[in-house]
N, C-alpha and C. Protein backbone atom coordinates (compact mmCIF):
# COMPACT_ATOMS: atom_id res chain seq x y z
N UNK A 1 130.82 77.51 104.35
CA UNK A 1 129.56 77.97 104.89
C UNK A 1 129.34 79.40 104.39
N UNK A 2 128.14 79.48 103.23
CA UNK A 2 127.89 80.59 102.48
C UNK A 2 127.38 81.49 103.63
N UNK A 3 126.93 82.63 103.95
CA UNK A 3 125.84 83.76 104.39
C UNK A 3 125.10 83.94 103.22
N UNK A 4 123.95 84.37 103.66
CA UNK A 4 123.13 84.41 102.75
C UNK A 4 122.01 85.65 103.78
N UNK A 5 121.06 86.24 102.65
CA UNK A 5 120.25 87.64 103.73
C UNK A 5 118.75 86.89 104.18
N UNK A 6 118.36 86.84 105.21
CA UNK A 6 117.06 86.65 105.37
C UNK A 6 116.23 87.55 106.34
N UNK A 7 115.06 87.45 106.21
CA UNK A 7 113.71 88.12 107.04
C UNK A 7 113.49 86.92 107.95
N UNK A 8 112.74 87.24 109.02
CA UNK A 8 112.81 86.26 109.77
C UNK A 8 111.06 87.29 110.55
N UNK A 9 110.35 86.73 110.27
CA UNK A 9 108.71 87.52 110.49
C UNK A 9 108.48 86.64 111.53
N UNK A 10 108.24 86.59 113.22
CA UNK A 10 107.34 86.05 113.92
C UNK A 10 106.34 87.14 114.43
N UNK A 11 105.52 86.35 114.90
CA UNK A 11 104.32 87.05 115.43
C UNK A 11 103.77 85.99 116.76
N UNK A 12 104.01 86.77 117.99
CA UNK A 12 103.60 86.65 119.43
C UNK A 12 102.52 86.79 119.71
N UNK A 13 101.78 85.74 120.58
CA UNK A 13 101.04 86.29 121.62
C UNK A 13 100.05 87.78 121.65
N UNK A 14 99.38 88.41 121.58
CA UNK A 14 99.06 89.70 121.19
C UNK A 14 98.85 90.42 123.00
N UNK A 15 99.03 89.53 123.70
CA UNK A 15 98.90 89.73 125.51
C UNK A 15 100.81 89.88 125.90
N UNK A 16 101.45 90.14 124.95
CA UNK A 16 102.93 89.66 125.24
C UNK A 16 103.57 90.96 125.77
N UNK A 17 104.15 91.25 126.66
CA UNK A 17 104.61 92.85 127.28
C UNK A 17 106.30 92.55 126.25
N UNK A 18 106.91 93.91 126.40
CA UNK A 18 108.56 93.95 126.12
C UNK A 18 108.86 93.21 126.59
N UNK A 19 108.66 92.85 128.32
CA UNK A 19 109.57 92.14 128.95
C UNK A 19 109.51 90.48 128.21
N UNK A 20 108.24 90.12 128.08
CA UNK A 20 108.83 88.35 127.05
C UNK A 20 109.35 88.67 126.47
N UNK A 21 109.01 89.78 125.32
CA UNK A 21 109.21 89.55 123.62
C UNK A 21 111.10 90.25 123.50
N UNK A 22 111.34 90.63 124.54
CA UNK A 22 112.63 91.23 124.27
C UNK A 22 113.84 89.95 124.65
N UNK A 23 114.22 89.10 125.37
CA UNK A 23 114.45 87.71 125.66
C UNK A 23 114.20 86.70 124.26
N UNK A 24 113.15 86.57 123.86
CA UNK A 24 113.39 85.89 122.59
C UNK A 24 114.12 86.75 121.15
N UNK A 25 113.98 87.93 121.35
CA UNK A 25 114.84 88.52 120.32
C UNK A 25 116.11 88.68 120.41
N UNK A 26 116.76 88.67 121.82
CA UNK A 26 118.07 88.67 122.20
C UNK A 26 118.47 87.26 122.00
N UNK A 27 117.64 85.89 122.25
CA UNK A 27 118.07 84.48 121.96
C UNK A 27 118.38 84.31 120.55
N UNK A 28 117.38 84.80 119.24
CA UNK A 28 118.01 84.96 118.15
C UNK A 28 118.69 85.66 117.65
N UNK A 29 119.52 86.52 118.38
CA UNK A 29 120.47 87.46 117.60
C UNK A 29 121.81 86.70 118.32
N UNK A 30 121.67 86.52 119.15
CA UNK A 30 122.89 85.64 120.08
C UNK A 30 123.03 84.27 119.08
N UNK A 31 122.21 83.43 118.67
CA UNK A 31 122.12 82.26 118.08
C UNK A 31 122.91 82.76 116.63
N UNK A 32 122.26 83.90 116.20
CA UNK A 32 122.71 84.37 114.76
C UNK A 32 124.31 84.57 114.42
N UNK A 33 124.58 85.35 115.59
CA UNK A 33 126.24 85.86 115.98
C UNK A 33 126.82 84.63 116.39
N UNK A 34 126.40 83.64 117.11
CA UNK A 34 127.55 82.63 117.79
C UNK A 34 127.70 82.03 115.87
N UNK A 35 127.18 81.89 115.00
CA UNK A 35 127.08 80.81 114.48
C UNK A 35 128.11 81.60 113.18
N UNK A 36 128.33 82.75 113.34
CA UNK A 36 128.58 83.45 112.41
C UNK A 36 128.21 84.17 111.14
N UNK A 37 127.69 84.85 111.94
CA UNK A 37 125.69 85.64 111.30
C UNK A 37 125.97 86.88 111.72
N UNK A 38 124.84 87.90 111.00
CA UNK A 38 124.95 89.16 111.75
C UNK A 38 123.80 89.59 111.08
N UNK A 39 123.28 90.57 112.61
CA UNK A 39 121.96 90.88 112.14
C UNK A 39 121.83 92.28 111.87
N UNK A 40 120.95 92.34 111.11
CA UNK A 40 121.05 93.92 110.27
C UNK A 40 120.37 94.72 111.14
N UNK A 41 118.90 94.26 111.17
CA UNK A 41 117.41 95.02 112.33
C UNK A 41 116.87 93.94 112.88
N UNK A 42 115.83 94.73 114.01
CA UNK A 42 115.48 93.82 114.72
C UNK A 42 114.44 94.88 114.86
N UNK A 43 113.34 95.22 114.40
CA UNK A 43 111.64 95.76 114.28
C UNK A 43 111.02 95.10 115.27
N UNK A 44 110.20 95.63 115.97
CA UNK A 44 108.65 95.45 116.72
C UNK A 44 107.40 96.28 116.09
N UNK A 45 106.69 95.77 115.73
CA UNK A 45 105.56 96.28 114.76
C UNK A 45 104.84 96.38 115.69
N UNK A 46 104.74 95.64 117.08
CA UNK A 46 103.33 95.71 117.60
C UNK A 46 102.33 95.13 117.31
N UNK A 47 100.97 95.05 118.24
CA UNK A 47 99.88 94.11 117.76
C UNK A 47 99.17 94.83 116.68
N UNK A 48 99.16 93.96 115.77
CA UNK A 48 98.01 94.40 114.49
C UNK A 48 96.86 93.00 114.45
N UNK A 49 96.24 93.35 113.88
CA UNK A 49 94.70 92.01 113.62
C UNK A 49 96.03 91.16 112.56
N UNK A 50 95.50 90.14 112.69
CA UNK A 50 95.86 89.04 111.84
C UNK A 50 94.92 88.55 110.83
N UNK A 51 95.59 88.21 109.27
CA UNK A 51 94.20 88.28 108.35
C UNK A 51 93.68 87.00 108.50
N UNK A 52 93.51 85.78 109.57
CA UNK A 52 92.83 84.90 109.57
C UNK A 52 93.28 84.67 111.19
N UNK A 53 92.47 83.82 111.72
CA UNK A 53 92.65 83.86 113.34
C UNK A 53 93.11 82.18 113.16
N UNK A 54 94.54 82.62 114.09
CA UNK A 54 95.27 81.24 114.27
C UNK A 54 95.37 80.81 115.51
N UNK A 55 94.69 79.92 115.71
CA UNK A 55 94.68 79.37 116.89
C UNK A 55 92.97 79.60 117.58
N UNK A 56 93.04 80.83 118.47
CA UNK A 56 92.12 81.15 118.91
C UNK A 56 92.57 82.85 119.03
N UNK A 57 93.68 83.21 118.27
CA UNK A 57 94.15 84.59 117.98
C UNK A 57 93.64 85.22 117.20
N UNK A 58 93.32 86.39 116.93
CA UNK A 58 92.52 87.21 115.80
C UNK A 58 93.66 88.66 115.61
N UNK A 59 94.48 89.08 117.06
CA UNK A 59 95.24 89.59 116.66
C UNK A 59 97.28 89.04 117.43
N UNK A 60 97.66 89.52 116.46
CA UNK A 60 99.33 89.46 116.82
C UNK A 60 100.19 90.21 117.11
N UNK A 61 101.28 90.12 117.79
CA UNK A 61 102.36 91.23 117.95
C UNK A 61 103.90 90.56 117.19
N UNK A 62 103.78 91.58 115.96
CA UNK A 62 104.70 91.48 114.84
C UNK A 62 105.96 91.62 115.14
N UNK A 63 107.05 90.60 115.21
CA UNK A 63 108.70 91.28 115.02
C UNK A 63 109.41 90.71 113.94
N UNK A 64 109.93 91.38 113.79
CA UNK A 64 110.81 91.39 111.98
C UNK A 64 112.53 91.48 112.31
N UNK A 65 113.23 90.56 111.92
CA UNK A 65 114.33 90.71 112.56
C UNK A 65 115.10 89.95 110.53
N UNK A 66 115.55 91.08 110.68
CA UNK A 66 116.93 91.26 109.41
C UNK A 66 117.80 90.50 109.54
N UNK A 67 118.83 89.99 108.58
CA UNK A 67 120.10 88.76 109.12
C UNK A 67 120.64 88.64 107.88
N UNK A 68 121.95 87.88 108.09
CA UNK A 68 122.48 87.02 107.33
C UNK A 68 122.89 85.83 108.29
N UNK A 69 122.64 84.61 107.45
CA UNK A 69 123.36 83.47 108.56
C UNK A 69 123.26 82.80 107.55
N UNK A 70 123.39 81.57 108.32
CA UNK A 70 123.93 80.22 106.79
C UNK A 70 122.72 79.20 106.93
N UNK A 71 122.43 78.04 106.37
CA UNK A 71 121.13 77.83 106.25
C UNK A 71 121.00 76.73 107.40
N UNK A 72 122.22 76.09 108.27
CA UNK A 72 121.85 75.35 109.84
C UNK A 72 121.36 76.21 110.28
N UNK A 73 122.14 77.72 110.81
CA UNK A 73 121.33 78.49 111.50
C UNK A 73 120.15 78.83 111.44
N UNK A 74 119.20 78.84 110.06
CA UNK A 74 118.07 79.13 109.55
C UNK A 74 117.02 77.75 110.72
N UNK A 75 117.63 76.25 110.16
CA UNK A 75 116.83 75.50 110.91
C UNK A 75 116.66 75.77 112.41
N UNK A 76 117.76 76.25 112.99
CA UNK A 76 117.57 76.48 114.21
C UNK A 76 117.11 76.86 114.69
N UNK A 77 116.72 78.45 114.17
CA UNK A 77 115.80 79.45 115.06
C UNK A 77 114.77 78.84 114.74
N UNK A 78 113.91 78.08 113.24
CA UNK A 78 113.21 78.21 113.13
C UNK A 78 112.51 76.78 114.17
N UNK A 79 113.60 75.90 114.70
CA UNK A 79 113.20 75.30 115.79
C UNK A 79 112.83 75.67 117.00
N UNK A 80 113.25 76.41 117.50
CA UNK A 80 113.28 77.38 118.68
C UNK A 80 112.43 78.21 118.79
N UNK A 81 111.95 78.51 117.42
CA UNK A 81 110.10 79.48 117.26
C UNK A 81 109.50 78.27 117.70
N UNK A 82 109.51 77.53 116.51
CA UNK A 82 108.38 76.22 116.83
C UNK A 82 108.22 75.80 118.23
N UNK A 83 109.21 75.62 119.39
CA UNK A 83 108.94 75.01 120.42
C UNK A 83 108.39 76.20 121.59
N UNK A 84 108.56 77.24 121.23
CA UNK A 84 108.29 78.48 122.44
C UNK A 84 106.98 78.94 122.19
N UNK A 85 106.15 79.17 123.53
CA UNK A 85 104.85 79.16 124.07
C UNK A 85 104.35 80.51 123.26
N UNK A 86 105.37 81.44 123.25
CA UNK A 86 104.49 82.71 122.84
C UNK A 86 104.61 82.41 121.57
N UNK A 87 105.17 81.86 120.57
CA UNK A 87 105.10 82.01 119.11
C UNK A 87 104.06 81.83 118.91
N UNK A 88 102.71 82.22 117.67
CA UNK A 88 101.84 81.85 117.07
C UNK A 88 101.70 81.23 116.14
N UNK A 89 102.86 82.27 115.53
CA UNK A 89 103.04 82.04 113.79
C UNK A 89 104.66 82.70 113.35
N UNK A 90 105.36 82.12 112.46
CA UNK A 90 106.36 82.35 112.01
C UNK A 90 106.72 82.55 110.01
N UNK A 91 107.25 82.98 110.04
CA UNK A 91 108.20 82.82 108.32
C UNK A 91 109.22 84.00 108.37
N UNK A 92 110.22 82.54 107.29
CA UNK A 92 111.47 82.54 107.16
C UNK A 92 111.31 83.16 105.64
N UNK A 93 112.16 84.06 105.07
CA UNK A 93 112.30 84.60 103.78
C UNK A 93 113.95 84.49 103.53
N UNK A 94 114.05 84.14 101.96
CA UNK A 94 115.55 84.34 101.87
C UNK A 94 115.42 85.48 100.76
N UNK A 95 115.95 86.26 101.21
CA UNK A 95 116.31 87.81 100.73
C UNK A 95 117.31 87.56 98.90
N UNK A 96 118.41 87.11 99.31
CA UNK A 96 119.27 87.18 98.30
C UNK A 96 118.79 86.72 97.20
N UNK A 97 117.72 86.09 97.20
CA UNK A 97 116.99 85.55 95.97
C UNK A 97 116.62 86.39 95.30
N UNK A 98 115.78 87.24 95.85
CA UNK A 98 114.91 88.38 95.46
C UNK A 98 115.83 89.33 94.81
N UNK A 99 116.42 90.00 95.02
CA UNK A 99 117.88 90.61 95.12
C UNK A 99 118.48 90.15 93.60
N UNK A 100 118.78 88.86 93.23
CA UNK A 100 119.16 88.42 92.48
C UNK A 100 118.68 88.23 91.34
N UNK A 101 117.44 87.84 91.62
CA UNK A 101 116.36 88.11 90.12
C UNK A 101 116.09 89.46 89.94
N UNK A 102 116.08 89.67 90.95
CA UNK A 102 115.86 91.79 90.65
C UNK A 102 117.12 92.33 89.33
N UNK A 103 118.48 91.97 90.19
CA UNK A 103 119.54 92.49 88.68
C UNK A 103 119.88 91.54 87.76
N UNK A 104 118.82 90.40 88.05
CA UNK A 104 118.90 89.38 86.51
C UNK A 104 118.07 90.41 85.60
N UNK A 105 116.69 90.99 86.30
CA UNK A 105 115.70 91.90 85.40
C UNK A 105 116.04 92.84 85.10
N UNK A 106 116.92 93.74 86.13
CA UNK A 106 117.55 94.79 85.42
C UNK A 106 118.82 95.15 84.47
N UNK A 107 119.42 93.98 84.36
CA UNK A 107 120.22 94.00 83.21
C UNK A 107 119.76 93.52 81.94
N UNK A 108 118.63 93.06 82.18
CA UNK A 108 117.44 92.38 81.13
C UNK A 108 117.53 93.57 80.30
N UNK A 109 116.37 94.40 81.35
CA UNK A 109 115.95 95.67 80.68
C UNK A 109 117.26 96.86 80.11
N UNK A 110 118.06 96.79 80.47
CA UNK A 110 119.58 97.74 80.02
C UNK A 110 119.88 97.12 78.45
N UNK A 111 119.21 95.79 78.58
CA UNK A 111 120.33 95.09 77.18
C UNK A 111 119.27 95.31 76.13
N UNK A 112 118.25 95.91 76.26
CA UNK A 112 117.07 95.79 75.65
C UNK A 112 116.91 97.09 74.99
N UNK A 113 116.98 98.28 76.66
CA UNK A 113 117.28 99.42 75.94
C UNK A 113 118.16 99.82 75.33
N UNK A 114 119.25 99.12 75.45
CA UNK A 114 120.68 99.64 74.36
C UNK A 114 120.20 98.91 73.12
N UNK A 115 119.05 98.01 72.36
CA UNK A 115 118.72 97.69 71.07
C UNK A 115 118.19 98.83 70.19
N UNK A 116 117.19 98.86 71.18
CA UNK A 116 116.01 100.44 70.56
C UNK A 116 116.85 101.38 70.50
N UNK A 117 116.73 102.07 68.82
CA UNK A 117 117.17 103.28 68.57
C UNK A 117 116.72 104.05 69.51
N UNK A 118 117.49 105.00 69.55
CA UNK A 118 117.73 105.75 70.50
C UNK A 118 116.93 107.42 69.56
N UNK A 119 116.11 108.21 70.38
CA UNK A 119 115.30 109.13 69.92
C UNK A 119 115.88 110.24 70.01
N UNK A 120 115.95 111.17 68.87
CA UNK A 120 116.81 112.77 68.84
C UNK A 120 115.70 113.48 68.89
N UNK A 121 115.92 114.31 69.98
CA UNK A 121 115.25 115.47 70.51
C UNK A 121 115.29 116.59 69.26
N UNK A 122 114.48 117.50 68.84
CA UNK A 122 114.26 118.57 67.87
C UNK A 122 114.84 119.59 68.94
N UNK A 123 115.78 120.46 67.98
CA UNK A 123 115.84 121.61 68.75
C UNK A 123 114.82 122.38 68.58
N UNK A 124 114.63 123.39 69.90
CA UNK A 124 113.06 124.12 70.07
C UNK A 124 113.69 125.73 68.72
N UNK A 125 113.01 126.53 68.69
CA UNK A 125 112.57 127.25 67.42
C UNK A 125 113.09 128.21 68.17
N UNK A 126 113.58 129.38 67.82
CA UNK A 126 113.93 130.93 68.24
C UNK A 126 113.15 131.21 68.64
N UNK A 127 112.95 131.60 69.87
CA UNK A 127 111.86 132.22 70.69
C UNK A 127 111.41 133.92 70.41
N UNK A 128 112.99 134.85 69.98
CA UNK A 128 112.26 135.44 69.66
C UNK A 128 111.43 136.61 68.83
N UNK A 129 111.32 135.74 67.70
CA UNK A 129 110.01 136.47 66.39
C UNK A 129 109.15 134.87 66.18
N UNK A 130 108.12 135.53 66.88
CA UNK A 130 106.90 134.35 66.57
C UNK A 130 107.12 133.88 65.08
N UNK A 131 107.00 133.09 64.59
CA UNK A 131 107.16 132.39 62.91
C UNK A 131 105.44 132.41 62.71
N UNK A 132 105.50 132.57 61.41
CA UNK A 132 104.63 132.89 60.58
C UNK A 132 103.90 131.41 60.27
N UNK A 133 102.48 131.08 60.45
CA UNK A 133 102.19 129.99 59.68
C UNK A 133 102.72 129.84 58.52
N UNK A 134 102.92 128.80 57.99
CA UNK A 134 103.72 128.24 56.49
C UNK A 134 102.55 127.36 55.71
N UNK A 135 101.94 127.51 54.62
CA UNK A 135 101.40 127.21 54.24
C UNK A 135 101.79 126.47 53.10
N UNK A 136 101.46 125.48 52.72
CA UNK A 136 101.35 124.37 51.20
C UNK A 136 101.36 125.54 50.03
N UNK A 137 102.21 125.41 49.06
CA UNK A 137 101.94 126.12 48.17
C UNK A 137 101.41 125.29 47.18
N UNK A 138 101.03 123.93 47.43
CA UNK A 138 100.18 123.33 46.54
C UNK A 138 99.69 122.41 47.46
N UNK A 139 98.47 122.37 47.37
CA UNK A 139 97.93 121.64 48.76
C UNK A 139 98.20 120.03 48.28
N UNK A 140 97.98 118.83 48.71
CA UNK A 140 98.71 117.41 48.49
C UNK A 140 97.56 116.78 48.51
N UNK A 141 96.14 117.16 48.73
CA UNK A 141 94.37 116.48 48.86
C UNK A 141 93.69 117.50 48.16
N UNK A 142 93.09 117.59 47.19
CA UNK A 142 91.91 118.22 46.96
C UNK A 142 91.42 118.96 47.84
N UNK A 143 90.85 119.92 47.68
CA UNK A 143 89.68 120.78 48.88
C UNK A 143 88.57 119.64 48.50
N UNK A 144 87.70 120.35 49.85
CA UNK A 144 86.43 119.32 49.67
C UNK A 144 85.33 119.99 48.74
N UNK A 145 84.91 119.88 47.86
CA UNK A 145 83.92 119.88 46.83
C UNK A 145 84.58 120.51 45.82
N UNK A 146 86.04 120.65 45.61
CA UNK A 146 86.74 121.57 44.67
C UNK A 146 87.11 120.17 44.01
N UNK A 147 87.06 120.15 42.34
CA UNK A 147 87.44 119.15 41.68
C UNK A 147 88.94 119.36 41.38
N UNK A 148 89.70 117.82 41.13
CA UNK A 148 90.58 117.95 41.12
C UNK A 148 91.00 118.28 39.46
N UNK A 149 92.23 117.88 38.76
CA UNK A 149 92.82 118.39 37.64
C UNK A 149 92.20 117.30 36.97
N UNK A 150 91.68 117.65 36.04
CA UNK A 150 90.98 116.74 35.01
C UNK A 150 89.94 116.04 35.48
N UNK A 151 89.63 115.78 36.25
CA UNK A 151 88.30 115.53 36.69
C UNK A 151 87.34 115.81 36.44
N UNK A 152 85.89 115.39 36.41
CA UNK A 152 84.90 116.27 35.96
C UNK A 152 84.43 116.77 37.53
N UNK A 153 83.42 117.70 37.44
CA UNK A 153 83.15 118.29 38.59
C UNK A 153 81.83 117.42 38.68
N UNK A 154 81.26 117.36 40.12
CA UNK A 154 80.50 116.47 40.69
C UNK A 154 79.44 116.99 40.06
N UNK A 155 78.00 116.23 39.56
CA UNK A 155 76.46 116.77 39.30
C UNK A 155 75.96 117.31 40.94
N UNK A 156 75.36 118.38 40.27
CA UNK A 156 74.63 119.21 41.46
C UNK A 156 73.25 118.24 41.71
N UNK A 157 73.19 118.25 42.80
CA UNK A 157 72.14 117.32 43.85
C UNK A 157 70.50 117.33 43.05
N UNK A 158 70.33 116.39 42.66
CA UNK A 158 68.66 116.05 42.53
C UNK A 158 68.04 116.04 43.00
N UNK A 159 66.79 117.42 43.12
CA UNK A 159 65.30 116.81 43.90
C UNK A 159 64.72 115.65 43.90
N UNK A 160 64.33 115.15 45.06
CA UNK A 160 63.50 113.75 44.48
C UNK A 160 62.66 113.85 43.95
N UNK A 161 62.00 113.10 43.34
CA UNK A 161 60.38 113.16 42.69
C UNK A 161 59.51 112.29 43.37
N UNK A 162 58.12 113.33 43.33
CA UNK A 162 57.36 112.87 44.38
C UNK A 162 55.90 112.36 43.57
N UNK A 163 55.76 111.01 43.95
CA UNK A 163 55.04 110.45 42.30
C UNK A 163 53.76 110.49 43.61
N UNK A 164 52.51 110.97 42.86
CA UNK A 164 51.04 111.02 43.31
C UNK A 164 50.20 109.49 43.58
N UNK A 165 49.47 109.01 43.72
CA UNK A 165 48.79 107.87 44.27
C UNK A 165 47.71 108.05 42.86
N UNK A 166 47.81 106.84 42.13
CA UNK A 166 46.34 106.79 41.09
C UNK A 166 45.20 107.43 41.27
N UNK A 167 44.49 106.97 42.52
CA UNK A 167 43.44 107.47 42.58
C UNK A 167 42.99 109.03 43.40
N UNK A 168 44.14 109.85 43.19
CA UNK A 168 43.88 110.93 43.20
C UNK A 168 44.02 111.62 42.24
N UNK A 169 44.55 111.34 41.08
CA UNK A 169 44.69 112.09 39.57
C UNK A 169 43.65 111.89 38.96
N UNK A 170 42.92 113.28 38.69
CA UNK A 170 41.48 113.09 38.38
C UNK A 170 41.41 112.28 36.95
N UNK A 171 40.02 111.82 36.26
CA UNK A 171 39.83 111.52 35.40
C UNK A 171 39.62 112.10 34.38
N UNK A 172 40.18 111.99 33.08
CA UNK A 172 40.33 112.45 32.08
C UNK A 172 38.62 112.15 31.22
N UNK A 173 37.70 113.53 30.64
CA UNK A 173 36.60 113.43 30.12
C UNK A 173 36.50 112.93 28.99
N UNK A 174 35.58 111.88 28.55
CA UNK A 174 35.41 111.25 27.80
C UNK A 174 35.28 111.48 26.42
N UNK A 175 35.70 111.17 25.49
CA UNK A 175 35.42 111.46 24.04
C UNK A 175 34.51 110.44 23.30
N UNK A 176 33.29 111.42 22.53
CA UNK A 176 32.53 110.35 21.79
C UNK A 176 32.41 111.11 20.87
């Protein structure tokens, strides 16, 4: 008989004082321990709205109770919700799952980052004599409108020409 971690979320009655709700939390921690379980927390959240109204409820009073037990014990309580007047609503979570795919992902990501080269930091510059811009002693692009070596140099820009309409160029006088 494995242990295993679970959440155990019911939600009461939203009219429910300590005095019910403390009796059913002592029945599942007693149930948890006889069976050979142990419970981690045992939370009261209090009434909050519920995001859909169950029953004729709109709001609930939340308890969250932490554990390990083995998975009869799981059916049990979750029989013992089901049959008691104040329950509304219940869920069971198994923790160790979560848990488990979590350092399936994080050894994912470790085996992944040990592939990728690994990045060398530049050491930073003597702080202190400011350095001098350093300039190209032969620039590696042309300047812009400076021709390069053997090249011819670009033709300088053409006015357009602006051609007149026929019938405004007067007429030329007749010869006889």
């Amino acid at each position: 008989m494995s242990l295993r971690l679970y959440e155990e979320l019911f939600i009461v009655k939203p009219d429910s004082t300590d005095e019910l709700v403390d009796p059913i939390i002592e029945a599942m921690t007693a149930l948890i321990e006889k069976d050979g379980g142990k419970v981690q927390s045992a939370e009261k959240w209090g009434t909050r709205k519920l995001a859909y109204q169950v029953g004729r409820y709109r709001e609930g009073y939340y308890i969250l109770l932490k554990f390990e037990a083995s998975g009869v014990t799981i059916k049990e309580i979750e029989r013992r919700l089901r049959v008691n007047d104040l329950v509304i609503k219940y869920l069971t979570v198994r923790l160790d799952e979560e848990m488990k795919w979590v350092e399936k992902r994080k050894k994912r990501r470790e085996k992944r980052a040990a592939r990728k080269p690994q990045v060398v930091a530049m050491p930073a510059a003597p702080a202190a004599a400011p350095a001098a811009p350093q300039l190209p002693s032969e620039p590696s692009a042309p300047a812009p409108g400076k021709p390069t070596d053997g090249a011819p140099a670009p033709a300088a820009p053409v006015a357009p020409v602006v051609e007149t309409p026929a019938a405004e160029a007067t007429p030329a006088p007749a010869a006889e």
